[in-house]
PDB file of N, CA and C in Angstrom:
ATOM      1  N   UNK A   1      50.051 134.136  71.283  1.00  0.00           N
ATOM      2  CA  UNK A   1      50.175 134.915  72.503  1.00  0.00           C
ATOM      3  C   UNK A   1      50.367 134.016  73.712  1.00  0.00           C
ATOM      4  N   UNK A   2      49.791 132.710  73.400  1.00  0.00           N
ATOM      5  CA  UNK A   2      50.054 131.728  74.778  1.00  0.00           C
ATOM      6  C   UNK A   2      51.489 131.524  75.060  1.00  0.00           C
ATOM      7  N   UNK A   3      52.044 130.897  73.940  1.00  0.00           N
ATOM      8  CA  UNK A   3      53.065 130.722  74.052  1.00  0.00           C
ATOM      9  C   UNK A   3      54.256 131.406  74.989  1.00  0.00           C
ATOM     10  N   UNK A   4      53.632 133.020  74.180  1.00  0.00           N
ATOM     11  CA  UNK A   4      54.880 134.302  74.884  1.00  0.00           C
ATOM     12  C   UNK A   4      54.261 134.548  76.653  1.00  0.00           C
ATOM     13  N   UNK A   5      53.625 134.401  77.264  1.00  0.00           N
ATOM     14  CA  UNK A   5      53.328 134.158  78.428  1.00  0.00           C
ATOM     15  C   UNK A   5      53.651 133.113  79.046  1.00  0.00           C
ATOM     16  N   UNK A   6      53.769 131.857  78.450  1.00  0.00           N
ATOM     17  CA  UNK A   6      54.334 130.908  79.033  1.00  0.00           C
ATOM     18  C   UNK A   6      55.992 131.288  79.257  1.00  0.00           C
ATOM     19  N   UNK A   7      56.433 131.945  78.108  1.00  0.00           N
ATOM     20  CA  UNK A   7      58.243 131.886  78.253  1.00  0.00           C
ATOM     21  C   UNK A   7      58.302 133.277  79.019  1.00  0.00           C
ATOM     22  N   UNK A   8      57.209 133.952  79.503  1.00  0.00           N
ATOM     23  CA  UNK A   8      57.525 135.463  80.544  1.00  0.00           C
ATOM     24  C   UNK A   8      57.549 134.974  81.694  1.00  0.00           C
ATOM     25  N   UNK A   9      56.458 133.586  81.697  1.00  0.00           N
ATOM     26  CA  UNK A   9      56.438 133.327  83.233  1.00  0.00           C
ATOM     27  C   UNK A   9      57.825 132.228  83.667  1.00  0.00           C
ATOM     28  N   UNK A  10      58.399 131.375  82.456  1.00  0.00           N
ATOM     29  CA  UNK A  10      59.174 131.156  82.893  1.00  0.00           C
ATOM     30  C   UNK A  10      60.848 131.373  83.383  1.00  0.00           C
ATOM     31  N   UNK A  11      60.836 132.317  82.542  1.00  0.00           N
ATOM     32  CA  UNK A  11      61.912 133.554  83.105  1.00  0.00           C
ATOM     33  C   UNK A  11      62.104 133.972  84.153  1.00  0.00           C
ATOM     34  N   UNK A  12      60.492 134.275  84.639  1.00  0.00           N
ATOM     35  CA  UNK A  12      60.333 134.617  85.910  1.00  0.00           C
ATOM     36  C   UNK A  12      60.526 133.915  87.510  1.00  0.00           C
ATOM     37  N   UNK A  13      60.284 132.750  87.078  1.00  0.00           N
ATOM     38  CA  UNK A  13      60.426 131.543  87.491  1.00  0.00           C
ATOM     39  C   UNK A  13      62.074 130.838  87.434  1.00  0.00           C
ATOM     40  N   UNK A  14      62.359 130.973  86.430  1.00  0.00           N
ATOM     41  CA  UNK A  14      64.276 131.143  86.160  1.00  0.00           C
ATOM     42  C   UNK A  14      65.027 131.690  87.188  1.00  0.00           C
ATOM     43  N   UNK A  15      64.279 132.990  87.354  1.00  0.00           N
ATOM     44  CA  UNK A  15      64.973 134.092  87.932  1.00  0.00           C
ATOM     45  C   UNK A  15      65.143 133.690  89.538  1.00  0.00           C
ATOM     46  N   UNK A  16      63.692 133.322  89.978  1.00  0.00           N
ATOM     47  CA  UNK A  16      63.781 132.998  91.852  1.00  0.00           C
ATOM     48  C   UNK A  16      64.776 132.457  91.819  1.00  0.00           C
ATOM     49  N   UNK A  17      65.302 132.811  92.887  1.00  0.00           N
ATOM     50  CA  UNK A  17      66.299 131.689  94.159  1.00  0.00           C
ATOM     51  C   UNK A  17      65.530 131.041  95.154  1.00  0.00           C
ATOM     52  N   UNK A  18      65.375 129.913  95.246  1.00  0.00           N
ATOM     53  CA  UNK A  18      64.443 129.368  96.015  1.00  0.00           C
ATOM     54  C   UNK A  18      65.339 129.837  97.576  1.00  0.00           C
ATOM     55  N   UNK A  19      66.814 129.609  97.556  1.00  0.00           N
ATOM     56  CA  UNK A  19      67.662 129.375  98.722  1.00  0.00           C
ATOM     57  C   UNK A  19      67.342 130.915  99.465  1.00  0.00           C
ATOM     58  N   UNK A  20      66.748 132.090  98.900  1.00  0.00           N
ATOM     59  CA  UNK A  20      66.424 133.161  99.333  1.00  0.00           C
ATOM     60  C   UNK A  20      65.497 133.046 100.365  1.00  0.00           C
ATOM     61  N   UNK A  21      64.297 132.151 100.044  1.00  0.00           N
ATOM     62  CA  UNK A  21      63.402 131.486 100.680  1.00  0.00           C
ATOM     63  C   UNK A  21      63.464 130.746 101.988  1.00  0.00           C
ATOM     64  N   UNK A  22      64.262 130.014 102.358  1.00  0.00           N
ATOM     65  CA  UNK A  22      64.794 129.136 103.391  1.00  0.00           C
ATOM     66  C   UNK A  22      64.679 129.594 104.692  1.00  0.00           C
ATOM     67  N   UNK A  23      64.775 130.628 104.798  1.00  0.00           N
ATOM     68  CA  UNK A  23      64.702 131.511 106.497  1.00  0.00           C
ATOM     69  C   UNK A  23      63.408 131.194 106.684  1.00  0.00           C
ATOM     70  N   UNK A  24      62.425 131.057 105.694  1.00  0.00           N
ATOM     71  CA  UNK A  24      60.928 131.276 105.824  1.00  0.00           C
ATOM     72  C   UNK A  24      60.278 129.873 105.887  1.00  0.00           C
ATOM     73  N   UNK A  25      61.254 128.534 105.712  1.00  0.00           N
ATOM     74  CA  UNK A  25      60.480 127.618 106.099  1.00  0.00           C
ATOM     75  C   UNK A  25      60.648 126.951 107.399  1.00  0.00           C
ATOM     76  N   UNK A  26      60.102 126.099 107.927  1.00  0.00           N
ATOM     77  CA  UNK A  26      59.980 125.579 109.161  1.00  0.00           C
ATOM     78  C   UNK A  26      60.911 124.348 109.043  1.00  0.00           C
ATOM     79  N   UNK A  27      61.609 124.109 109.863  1.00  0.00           N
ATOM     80  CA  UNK A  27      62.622 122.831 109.473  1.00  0.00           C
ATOM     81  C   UNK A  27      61.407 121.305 109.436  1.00  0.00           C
ATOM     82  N   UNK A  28      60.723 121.838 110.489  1.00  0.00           N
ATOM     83  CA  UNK A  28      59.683 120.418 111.074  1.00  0.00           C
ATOM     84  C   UNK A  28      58.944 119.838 109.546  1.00  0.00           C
ATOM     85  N   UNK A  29      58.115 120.906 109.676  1.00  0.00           N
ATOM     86  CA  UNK A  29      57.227 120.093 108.494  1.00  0.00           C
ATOM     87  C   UNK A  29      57.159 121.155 107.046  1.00  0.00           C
ATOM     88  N   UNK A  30      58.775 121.926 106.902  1.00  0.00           N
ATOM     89  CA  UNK A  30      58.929 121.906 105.705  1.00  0.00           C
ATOM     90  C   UNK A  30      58.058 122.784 105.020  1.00  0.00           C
ATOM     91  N   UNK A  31      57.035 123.598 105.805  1.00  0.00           N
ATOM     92  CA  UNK A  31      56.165 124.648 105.000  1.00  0.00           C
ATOM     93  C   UNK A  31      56.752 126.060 105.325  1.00  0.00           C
ATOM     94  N   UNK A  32      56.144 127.089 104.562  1.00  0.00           N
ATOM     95  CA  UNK A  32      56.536 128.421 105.164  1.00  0.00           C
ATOM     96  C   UNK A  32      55.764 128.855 106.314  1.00  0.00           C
ATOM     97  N   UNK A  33      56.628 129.399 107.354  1.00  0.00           N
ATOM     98  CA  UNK A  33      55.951 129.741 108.253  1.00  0.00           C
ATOM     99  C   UNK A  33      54.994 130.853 108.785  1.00  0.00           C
ATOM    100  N   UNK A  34      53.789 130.823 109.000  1.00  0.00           N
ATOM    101  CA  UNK A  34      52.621 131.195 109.480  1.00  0.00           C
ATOM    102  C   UNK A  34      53.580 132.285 110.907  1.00  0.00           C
ATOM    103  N   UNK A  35      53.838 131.868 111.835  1.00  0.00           N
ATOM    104  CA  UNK A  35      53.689 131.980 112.969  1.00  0.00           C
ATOM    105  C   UNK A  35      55.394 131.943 113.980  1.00  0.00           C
ATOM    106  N   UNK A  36      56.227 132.484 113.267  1.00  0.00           N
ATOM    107  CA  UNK A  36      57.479 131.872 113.494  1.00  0.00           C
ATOM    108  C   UNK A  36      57.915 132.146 115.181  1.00  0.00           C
ATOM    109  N   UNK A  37      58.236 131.128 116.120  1.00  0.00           N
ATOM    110  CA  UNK A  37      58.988 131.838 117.099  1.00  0.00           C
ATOM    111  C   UNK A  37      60.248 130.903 117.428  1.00  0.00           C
ATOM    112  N   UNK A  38      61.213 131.672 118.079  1.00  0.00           N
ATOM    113  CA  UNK A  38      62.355 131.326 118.618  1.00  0.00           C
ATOM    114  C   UNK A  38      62.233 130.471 119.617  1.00  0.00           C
ATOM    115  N   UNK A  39      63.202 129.054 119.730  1.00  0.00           N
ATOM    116  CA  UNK A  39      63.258 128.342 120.993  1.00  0.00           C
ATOM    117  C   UNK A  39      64.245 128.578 121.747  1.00  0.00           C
ATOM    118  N   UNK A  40      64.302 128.280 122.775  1.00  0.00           N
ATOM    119  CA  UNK A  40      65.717 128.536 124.014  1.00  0.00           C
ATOM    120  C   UNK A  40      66.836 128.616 123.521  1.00  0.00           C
ATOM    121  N   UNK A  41      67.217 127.517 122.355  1.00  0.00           N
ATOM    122  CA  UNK A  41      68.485 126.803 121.763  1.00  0.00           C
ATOM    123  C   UNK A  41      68.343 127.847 120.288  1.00  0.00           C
ATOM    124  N   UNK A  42      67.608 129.025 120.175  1.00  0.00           N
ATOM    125  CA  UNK A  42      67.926 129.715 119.316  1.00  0.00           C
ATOM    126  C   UNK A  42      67.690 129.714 117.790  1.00  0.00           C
ATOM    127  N   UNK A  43      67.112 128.196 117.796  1.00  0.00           N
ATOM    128  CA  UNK A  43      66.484 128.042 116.090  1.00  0.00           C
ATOM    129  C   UNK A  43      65.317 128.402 116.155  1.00  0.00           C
ATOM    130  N   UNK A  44      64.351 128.373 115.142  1.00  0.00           N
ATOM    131  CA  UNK A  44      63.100 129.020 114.808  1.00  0.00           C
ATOM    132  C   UNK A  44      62.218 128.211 113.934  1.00  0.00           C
ATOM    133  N   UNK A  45      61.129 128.206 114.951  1.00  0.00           N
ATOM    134  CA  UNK A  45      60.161 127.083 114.271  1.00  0.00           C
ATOM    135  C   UNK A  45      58.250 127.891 114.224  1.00  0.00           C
ATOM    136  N   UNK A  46      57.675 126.837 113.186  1.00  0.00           N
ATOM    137  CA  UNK A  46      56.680 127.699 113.061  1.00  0.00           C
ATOM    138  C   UNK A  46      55.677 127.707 114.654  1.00  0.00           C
ATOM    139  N   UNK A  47      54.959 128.605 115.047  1.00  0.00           N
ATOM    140  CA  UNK A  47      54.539 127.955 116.468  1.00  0.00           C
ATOM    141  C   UNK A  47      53.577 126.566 116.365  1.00  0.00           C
ATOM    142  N   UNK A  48      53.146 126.354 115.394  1.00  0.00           N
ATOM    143  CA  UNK A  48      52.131 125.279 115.651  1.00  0.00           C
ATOM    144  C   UNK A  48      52.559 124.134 115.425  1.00  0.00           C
ATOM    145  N   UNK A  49      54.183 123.981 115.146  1.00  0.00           N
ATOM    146  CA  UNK A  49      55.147 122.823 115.198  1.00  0.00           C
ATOM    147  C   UNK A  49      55.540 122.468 116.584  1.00  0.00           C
ATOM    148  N   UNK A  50      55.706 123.830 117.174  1.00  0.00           N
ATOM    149  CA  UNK A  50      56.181 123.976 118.570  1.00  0.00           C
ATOM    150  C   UNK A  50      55.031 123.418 120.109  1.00  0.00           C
ATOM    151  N   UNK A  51      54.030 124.201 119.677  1.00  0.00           N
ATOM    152  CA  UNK A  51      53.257 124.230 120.288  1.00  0.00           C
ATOM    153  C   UNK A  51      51.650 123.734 120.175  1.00  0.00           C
ATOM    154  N   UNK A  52      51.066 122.339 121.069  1.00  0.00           N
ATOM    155  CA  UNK A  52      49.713 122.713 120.632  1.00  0.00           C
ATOM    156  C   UNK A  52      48.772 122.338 121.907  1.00  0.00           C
ATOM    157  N   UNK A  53      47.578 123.226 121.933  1.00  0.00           N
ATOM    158  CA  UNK A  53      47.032 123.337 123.116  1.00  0.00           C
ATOM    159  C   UNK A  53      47.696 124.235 124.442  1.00  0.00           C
ATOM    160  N   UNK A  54      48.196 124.869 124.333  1.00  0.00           N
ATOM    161  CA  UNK A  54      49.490 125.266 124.936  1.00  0.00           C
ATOM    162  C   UNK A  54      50.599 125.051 125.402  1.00  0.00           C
ATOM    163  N   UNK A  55      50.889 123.520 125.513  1.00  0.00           N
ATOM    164  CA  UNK A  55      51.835 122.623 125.956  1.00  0.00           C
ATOM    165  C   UNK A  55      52.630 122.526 124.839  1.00  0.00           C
ATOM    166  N   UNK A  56      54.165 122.811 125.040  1.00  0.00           N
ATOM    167  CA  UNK A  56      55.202 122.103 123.941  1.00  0.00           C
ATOM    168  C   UNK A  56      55.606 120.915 123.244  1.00  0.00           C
ATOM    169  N   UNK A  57      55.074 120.491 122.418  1.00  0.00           N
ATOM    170  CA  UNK A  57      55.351 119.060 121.516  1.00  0.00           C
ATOM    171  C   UNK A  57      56.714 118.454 122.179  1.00  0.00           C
ATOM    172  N   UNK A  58      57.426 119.011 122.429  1.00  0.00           N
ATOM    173  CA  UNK A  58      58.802 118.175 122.579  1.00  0.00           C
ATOM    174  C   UNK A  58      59.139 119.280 123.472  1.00  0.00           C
ATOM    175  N   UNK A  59      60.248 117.999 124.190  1.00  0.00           N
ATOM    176  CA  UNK A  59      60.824 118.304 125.152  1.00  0.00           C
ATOM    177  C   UNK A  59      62.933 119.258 125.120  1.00  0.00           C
ATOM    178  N   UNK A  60      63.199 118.818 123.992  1.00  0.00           N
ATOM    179  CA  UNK A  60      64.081 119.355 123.594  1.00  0.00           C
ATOM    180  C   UNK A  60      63.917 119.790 122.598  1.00  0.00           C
ATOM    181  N   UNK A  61      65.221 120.640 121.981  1.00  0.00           N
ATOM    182  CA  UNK A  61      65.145 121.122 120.774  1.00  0.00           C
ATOM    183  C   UNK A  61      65.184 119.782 119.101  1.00  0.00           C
ATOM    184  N   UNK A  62      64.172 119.987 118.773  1.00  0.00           N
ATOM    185  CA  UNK A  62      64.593 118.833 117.854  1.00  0.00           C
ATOM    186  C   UNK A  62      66.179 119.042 116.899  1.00  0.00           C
ATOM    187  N   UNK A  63      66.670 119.811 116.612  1.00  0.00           N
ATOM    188  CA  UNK A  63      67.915 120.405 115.886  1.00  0.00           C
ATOM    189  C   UNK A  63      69.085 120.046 116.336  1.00  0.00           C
ATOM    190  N   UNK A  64      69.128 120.641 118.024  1.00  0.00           N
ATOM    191  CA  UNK A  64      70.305 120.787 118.617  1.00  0.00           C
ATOM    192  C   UNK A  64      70.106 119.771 119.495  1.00  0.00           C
ATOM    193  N   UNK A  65      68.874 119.009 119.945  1.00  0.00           N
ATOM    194  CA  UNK A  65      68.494 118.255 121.537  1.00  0.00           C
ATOM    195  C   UNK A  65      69.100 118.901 122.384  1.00  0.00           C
ATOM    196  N   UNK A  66      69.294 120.112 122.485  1.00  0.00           N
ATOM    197  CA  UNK A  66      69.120 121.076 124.328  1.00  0.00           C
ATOM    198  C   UNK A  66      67.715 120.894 124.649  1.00  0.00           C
TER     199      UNK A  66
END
């Protein structure tokens, strides 16, 4: 029975598209995002990449540098 659970889950696993995924990670540090917001220049980062303490990490867009 182990076996046949191992080859259900990997089917299942077969099946994802990771590239489906991609909207949902953060370019910065590559995780899925918690907290997503839009910058001036229109890309989308998680906020706690963006922001900490309330002040903005960077001064431009890291992507585009606007």
């Amino acid at each position: 029975m182990k076996k046949e659970t191992n080859e259900y889950f990997d089917k299942i696993l077969e099946s994802l598209d990771n590239s489906k995924f991609d909207d949902f990670v953060d370019p910065i540090t590559m995780c899925i995002m918690k907290d997503p917001v839009i910058v001036s220049s229109g890309h989308v980062f998680d906020r706690s990449s963006v922001y900490s303490n309330k002040k903005m990490n960077f001064s431009t867009c890291p992507i585009s540098r606007q």
